[in-house]
C-alpha atoms as a PDB file:
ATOM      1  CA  UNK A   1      18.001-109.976-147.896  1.00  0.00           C
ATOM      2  CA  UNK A   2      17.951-109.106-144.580  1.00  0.00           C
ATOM      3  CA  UNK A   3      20.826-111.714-143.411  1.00  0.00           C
ATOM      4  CA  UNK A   4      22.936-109.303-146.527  1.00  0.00           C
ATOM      5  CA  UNK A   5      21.861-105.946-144.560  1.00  0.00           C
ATOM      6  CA  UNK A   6      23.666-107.265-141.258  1.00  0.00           C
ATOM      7  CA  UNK A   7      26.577-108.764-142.834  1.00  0.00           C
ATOM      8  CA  UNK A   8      27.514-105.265-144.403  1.00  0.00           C
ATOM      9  CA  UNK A   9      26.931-103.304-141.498  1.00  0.00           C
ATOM     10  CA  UNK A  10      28.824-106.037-139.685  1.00  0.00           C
ATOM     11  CA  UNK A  11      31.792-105.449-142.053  1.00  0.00           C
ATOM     12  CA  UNK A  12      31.758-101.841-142.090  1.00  0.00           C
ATOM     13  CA  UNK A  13      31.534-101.698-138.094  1.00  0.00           C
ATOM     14  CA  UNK A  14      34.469-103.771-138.476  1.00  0.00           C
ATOM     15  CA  UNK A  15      36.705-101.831-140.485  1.00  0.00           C
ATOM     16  CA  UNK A  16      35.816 -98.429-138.725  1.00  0.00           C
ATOM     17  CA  UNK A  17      37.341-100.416-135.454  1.00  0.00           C
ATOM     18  CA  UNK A  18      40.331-101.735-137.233  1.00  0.00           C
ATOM     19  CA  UNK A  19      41.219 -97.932-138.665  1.00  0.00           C
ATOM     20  CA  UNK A  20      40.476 -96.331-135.008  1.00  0.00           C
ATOM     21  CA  UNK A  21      42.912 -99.291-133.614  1.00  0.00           C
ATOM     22  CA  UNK A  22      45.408 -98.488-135.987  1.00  0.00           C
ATOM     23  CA  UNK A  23      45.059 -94.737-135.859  1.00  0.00           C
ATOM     24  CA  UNK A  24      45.333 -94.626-131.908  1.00  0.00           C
ATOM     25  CA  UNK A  25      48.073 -93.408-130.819  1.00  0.00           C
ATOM     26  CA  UNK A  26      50.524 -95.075-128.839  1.00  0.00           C
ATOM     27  CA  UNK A  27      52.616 -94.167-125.207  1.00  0.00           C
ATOM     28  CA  UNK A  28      56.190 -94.564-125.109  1.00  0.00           C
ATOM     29  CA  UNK A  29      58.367 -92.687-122.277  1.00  0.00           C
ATOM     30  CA  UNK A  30      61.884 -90.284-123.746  1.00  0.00           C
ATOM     31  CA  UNK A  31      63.800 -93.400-121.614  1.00  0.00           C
ATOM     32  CA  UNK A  32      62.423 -95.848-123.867  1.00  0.00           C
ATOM     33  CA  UNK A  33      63.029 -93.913-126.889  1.00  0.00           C
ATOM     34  CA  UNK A  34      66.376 -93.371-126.184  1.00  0.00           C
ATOM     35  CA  UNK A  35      66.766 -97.821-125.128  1.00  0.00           C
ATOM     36  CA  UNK A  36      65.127 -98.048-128.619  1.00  0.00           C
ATOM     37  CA  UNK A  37      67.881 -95.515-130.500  1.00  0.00           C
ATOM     38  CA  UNK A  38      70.554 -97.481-128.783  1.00  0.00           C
ATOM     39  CA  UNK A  39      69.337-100.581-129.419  1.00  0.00           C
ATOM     40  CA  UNK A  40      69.040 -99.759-133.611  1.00  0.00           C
ATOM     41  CA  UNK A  41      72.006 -97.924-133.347  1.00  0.00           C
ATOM     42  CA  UNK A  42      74.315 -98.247-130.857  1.00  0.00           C
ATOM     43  CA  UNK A  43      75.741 -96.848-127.460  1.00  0.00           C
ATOM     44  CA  UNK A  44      75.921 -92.720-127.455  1.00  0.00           C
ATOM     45  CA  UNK A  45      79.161 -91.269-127.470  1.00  0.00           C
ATOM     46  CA  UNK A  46      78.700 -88.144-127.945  1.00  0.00           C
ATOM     47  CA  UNK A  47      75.703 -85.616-127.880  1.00  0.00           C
ATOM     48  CA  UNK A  48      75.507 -81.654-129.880  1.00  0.00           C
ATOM     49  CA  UNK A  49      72.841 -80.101-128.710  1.00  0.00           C
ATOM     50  CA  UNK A  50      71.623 -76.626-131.039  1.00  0.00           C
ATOM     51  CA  UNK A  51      69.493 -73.765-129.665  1.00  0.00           C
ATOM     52  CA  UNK A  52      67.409 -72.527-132.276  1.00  0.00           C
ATOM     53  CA  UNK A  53      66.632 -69.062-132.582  1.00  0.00           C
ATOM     54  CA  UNK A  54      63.247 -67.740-133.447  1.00  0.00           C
ATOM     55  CA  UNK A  55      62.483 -67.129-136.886  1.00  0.00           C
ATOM     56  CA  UNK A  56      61.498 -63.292-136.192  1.00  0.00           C
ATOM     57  CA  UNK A  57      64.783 -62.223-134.580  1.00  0.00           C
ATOM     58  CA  UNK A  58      67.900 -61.116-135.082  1.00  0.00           C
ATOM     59  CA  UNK A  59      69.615 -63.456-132.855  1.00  0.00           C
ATOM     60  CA  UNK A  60      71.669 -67.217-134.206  1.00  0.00           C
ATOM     61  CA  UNK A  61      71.204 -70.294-133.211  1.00  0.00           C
ATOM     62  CA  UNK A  62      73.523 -71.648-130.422  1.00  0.00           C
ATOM     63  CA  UNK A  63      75.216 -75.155-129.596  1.00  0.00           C
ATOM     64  CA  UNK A  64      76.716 -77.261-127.778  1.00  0.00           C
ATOM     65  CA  UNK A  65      78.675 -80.375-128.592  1.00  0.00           C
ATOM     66  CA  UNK A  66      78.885 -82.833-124.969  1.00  0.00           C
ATOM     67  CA  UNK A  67      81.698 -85.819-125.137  1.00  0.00           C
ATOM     68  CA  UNK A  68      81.249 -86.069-121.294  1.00  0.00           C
ATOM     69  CA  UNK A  69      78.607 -89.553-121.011  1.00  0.00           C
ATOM     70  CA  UNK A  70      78.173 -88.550-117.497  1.00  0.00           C
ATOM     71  CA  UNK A  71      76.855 -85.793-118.441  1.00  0.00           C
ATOM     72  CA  UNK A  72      74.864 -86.795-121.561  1.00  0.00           C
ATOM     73  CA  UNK A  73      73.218 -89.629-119.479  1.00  0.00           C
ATOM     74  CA  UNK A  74      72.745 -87.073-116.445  1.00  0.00           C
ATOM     75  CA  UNK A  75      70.534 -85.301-118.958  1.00  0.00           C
ATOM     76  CA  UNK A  76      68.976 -88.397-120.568  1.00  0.00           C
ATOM     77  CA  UNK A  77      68.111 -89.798-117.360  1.00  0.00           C
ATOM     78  CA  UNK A  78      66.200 -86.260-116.212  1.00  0.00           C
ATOM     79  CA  UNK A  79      64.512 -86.466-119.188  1.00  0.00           C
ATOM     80  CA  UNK A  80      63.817 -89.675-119.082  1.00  0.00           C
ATOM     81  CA  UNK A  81      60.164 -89.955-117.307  1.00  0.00           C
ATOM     82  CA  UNK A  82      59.049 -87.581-119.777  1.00  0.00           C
ATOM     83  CA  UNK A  83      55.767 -89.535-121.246  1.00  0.00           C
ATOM     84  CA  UNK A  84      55.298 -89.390-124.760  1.00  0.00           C
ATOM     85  CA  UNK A  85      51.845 -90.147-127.447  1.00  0.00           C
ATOM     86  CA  UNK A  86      52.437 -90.667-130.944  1.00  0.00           C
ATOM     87  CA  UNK A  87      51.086 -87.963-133.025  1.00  0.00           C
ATOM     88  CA  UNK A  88      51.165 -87.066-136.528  1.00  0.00           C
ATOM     89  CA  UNK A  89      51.999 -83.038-136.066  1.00  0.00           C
ATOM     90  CA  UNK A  90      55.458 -82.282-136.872  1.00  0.00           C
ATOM     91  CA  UNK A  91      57.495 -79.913-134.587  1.00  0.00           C
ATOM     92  CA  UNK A  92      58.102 -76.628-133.944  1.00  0.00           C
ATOM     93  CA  UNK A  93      61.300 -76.399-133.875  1.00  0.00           C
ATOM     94  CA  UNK A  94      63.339 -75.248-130.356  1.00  0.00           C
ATOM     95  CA  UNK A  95      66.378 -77.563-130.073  1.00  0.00           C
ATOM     96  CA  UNK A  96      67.971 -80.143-132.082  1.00  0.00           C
ATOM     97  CA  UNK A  97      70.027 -82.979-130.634  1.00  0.00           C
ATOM     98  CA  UNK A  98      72.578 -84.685-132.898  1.00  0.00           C
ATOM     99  CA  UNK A  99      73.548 -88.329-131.043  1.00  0.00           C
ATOM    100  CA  UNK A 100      76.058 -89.783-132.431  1.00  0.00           C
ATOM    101  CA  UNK A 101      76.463 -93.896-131.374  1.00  0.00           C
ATOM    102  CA  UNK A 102      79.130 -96.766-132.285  1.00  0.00           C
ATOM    103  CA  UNK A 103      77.138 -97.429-135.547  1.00  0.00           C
ATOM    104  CA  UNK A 104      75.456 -93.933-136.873  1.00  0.00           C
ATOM    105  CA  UNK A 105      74.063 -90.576-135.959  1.00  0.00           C
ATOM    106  CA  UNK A 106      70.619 -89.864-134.829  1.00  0.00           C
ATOM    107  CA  UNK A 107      68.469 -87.528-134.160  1.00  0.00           C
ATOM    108  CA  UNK A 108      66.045 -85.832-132.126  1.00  0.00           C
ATOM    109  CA  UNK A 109      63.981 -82.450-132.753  1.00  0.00           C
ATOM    110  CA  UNK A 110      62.741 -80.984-129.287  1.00  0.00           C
ATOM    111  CA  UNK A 111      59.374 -78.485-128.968  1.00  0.00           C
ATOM    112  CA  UNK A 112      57.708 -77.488-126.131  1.00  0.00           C
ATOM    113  CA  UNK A 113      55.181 -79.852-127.030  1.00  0.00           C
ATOM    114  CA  UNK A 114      56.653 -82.557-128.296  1.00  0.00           C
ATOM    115  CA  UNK A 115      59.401 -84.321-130.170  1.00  0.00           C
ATOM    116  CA  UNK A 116      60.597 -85.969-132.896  1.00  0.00           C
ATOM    117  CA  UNK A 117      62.322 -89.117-133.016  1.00  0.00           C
ATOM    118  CA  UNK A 118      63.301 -92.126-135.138  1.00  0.00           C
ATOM    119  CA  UNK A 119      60.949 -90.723-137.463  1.00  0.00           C
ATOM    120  CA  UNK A 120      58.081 -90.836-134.926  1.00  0.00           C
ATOM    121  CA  UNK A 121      56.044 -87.810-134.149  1.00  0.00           C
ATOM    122  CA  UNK A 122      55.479 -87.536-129.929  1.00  0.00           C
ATOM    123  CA  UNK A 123      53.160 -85.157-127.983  1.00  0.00           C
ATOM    124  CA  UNK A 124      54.660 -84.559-124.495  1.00  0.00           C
ATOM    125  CA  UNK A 125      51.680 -85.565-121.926  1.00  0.00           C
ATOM    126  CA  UNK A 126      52.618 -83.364-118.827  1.00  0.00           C
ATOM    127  CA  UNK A 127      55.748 -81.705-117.927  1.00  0.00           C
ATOM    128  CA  UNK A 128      58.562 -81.537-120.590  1.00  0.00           C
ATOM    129  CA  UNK A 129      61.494 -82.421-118.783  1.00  0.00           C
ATOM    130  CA  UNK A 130      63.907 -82.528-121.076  1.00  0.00           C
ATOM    131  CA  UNK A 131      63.901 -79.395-122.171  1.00  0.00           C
ATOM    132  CA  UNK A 132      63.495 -78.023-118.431  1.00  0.00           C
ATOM    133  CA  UNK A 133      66.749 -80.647-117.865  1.00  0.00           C
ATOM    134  CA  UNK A 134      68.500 -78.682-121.103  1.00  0.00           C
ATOM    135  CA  UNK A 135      67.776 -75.005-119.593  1.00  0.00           C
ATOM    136  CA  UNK A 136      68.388 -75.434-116.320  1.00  0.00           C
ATOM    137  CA  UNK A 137      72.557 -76.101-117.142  1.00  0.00           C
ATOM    138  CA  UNK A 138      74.847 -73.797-117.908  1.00  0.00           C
ATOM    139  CA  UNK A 139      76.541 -74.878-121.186  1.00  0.00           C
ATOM    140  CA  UNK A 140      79.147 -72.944-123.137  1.00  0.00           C
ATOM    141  CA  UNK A 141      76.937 -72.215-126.098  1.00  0.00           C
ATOM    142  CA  UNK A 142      78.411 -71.331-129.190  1.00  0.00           C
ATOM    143  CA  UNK A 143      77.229 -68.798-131.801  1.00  0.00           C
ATOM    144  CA  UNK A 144      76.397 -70.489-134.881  1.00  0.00           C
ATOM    145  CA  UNK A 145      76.267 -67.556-137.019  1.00  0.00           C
ATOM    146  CA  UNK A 146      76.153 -69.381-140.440  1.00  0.00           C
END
């Protein structure tokens, strides 16, 4: 009896681990997500970027559609040390990038916090530099006052 007593607490330590390793989140950096879109889906050619506007106001969302790869991968490559933990939280919403490579178009949902990308949820662990490497340019937004 007592040789059954260990054996299930044995087996119930055991799963609790195996949930807690499969639960933990994982690190990734934005310049390894971006290796990993490439690699699914081919080389970028061509990056719209849209400003949303808060819910509460009056204003529209704005955008910005870059052909230029020197300048996408000038902003990928600023925003590329950005480190990155899988989380389950979905975004709040403050830009959405549209990249569209040789085979399909992806995309990416950028928060303060976070991002979203190849449906993976990702908590930004320090500073977010690639929305600091989005506002710091001056693009030509457009009104998108659908």
């Amino acid at each position: 009896m007592k040789l059954w007593k260990i054996a299930l607490i044995g087996s119930a330590v055991a799963v609790v681990v195996l949930i807690v390793w499969l639960k933990a989140p994982s690190t990734s950096t934005v310049a390894d997500e971006i290796e990993k879109l490439q690699n699914e889906h081919g080389e970028i050619q061509r990056l719209t970027i849209t400003q949303h506007a808060p819910i509460d106001s009056e204003a529209y969302d704005e955008y910005v559609v870059i052909e230029d790869l020197d300048v996408i991968w000038e902003l990928l490559n600023e925003a590329a040390p950005t480190a990155l933990r899988t989380t389950d939280l979905g975004p709040l919403i403050e830009y959405s990038l549209r990249i569209r490579t040789t085979d399909r178009t992806s995309y990416i949902t950028l928060y303060d916090e976070g991002l979203s990308m190849l449906g993976t949820h990702f908590k930004i662990e320090g500073e977010n530099l690639f929305v600091a490497a989005i506002e710091q340019r001056d693009f030509d937004w457009i009104e998108d006052a659908r």
